[in-house]
Protein backbone atom coordinates (compact mmCIF):
# COMPACT_ATOMS: atom_id res chain seq x y z
CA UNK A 1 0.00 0.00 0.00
CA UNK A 2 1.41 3.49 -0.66
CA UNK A 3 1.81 5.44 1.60
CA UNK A 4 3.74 9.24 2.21
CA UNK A 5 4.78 9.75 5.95
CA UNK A 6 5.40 13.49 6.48
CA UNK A 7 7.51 14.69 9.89
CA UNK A 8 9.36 17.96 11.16
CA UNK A 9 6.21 20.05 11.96
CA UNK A 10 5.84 21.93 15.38
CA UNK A 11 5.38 25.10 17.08
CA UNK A 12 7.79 27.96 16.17
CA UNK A 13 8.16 31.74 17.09
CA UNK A 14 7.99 34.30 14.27
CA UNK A 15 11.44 34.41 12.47
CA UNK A 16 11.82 30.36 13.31
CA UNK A 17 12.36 27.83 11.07
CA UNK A 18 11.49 24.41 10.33
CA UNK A 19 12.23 21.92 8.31
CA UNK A 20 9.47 19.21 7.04
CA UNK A 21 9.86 15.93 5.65
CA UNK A 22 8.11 13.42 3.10
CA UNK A 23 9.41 9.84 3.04
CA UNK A 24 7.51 7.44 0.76
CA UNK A 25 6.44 3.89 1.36
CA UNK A 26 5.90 0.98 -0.25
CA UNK A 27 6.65 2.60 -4.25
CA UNK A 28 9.45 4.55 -4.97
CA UNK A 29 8.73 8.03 -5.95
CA UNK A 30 12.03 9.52 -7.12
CA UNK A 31 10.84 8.86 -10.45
CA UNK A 32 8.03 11.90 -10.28
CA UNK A 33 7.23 15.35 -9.58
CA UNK A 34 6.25 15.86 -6.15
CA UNK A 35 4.55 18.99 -4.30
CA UNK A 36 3.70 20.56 -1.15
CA UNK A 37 0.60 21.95 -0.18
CA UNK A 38 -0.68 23.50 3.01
CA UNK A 39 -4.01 24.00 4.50
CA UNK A 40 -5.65 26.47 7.46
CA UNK A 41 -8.56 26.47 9.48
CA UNK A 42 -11.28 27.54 7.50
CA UNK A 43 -9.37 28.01 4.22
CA UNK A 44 -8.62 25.70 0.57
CA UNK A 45 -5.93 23.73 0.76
CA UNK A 46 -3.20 25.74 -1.32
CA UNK A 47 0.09 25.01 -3.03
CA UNK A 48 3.44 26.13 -1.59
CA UNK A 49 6.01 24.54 -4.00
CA UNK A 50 6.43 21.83 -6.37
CA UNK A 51 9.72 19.96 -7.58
CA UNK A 52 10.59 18.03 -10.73
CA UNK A 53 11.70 14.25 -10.25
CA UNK A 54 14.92 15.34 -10.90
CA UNK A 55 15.32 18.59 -8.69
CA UNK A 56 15.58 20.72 -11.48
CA UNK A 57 12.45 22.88 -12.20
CA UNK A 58 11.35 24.28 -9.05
CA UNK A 59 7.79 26.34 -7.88
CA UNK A 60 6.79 28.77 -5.49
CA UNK A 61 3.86 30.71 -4.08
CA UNK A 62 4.25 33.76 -4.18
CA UNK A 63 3.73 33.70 -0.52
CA UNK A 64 6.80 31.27 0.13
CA UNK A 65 8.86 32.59 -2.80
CA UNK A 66 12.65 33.78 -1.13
CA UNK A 67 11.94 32.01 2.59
CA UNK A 68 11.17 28.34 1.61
CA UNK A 69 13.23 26.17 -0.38
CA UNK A 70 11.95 22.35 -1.53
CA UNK A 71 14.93 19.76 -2.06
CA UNK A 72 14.47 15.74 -3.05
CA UNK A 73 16.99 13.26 -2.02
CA UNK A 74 15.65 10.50 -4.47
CA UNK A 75 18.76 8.21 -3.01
CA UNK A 76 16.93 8.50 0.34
CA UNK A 77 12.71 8.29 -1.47
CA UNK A 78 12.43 11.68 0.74
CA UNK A 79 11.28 14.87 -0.23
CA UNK A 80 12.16 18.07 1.93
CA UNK A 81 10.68 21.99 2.58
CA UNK A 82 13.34 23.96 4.58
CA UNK A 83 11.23 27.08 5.89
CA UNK A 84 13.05 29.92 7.09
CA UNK A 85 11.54 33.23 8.56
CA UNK A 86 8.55 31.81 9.31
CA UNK A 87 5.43 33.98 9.86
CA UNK A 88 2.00 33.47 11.52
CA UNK A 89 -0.17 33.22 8.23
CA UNK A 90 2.52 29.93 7.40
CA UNK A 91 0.37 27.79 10.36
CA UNK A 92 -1.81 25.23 8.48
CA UNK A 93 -1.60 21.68 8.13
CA UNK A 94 1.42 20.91 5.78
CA UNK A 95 0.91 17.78 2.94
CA UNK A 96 3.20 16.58 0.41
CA UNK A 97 1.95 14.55 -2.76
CA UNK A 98 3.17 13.25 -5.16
CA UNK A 99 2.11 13.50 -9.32
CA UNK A 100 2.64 9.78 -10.94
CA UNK A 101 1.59 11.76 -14.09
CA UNK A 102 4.03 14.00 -14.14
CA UNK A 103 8.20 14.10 -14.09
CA UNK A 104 9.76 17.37 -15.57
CA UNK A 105 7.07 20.11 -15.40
CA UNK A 106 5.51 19.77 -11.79
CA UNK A 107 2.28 21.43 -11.24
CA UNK A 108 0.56 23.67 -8.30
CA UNK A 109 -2.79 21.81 -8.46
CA UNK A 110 -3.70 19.89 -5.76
CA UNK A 111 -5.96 17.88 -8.43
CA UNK A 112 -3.08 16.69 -10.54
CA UNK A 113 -2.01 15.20 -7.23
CA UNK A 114 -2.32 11.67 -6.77
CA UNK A 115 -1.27 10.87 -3.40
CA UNK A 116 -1.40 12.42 -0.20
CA UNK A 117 0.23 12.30 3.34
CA UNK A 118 -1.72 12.85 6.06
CA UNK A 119 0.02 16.14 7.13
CA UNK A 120 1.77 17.62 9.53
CA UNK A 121 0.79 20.47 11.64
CA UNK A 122 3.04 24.11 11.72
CA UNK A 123 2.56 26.63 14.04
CA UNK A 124 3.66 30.07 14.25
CA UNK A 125 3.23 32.00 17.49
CA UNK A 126 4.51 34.39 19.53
């Protein structure tokens, strides 16, 4: 059964960082694009950034764009999101996915997604 196990979230100050992780089981996944999405209370789940199977072509929100960086290890199966001067609207439920249609040219809808962790909470607070 697949399955994509995320980690890393917690409770951070403003300024913090964090950094989340996505490690696939039972398929490997270094073959395809994979993405990370976020979610928070009362909102659409919405894309943060997307990677190419090969860690070439990379996407941002607009929101992210300049403080969080996404990185694949495909040696390890495990897909990354370093977050760096984190800020309050960044707490929401955190997902990674993964696109089995998909290799060079990743996309930021959540429909093109085919798999889904369960997520991992981030929260930033003073």
């Amino acid at each position: 059964q697949v399955q994509l196990i995320e980690s890393g979230g917690g409770s951070v100050q403003p300024g913090g960082s964090l950094r989340l992780s996505c490690a696939p089981s039972g398929r490997t996944f270094s073959r395809y694009a994979m993405g990370w999405f976020r979610q928070a209370p009362g909102k659409e789940r919405e894309f943060v950034a997307a990677i190419s199977w090969d860690g070439v072509t990379l996407y941002y929100s607009d929101s992210v764009k300049g403080r969080f960086t996404i990185s694949r290890d495909n040696a390890k199966n495990t897909l990354y999101l370093q977050m760096n001067s984190l800020k309050p609207e960044d707490t929401a439920i955190y997902y990674c996915a993964v696109d089995f249609g998909r290799r060079y040219d990743p996309s930021r809808k959540p429909t093109d997604y085919d798999y889904w962790g369960q997520g991992t909470q981030v929260t930033v607070s003073s």
